[in-house]
Protein backbone atom coordinates (compact mmCIF):
# COMPACT_ATOMS: atom_id res chain seq x y z
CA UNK A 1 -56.21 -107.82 85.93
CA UNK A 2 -52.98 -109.71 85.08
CA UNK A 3 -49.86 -107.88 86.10
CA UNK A 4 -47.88 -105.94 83.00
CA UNK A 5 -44.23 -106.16 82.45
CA UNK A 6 -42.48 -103.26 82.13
CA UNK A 7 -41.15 -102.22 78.47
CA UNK A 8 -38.47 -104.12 77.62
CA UNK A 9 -34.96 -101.85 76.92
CA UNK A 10 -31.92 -104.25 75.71
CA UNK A 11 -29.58 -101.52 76.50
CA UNK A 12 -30.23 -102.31 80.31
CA UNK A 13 -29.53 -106.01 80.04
CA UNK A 14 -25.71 -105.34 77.94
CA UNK A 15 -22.56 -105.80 79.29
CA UNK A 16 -20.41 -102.42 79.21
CA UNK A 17 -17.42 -102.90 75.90
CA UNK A 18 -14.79 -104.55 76.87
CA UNK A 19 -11.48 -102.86 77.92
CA UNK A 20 -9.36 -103.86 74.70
CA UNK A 21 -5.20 -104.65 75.80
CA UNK A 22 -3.06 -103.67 72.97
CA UNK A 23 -0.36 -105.56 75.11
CA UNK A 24 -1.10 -109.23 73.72
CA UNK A 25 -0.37 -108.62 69.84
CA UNK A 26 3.02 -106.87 71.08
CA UNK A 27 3.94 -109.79 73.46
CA UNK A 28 3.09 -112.33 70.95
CA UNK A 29 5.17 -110.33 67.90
CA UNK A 30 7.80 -109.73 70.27
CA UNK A 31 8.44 -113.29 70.73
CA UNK A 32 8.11 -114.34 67.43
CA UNK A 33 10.40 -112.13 66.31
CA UNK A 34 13.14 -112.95 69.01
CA UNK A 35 12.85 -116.61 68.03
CA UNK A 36 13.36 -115.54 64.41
CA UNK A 37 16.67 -113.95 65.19
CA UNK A 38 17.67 -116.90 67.71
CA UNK A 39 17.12 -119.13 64.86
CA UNK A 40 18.81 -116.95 62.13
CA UNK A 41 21.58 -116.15 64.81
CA UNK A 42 22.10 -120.28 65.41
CA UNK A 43 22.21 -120.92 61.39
CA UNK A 44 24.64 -118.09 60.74
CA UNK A 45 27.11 -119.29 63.65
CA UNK A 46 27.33 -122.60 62.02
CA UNK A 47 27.83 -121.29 58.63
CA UNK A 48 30.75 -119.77 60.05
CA UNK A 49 32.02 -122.39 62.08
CA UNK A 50 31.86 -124.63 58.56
CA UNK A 51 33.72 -122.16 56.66
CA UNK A 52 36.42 -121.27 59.20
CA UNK A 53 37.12 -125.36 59.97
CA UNK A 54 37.62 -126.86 56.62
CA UNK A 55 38.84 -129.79 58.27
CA UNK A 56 34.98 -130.90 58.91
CA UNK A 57 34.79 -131.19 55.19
CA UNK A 58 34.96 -134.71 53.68
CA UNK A 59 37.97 -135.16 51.29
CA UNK A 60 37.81 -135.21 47.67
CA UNK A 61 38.15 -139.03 46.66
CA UNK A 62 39.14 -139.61 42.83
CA UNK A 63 37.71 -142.65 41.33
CA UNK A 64 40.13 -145.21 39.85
CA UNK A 65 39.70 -144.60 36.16
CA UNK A 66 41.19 -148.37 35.88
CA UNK A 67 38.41 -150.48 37.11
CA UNK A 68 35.72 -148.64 34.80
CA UNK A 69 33.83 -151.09 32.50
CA UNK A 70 33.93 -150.68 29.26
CA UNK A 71 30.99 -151.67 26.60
C-alpha cells in the first residue's frame, strides 16, 4: 500500500501578517514638506533682497526718437 499524505491545510504553510510601520509615510511627508518650506523660504529671501536693493535693477534706457525710420 502506497503511503498517504496527510490533508493538506494552507493555513499551516502562511507566513504570520506583517507588522505594518506607520513611521515611513510620516518620514517621507516630513521631508517633503521641509524641502517645500526650504524652497519657499529661499524664493521669498530673494524676493526681498530684489526689492530692498533696487540698485540690481537694470536702468530704464529711452530710445532715441531721432534715428527712427520713417516709411
Amino acid at each position: 500500500m502506497p503511503p498517504t499524505n496527510p490533508p493538506f491545510d494552507p493555513k499551516d504553510h502562511l507566513l504570520p501578517p506583517a507588522q505594518r510601520s506607520p513611521i515611513g509615510p510620516v518620514v517621507g511627508i516630513v521631508i517633503i514638506l521641509a524641502l517645500l518650506i526650504f524652497g519657499a523660504l529661499y524664493f521669498w529671501g530673494g524676493h526681498l533682497k530684489a526689492r530692498d536693493n533696487p540698485e540690481n535693477n537694470l536702468p530704464l534706457i529711452q530710445g532715441d526718437a531721432s534715428t527712427t525710420i520713417q516709411y
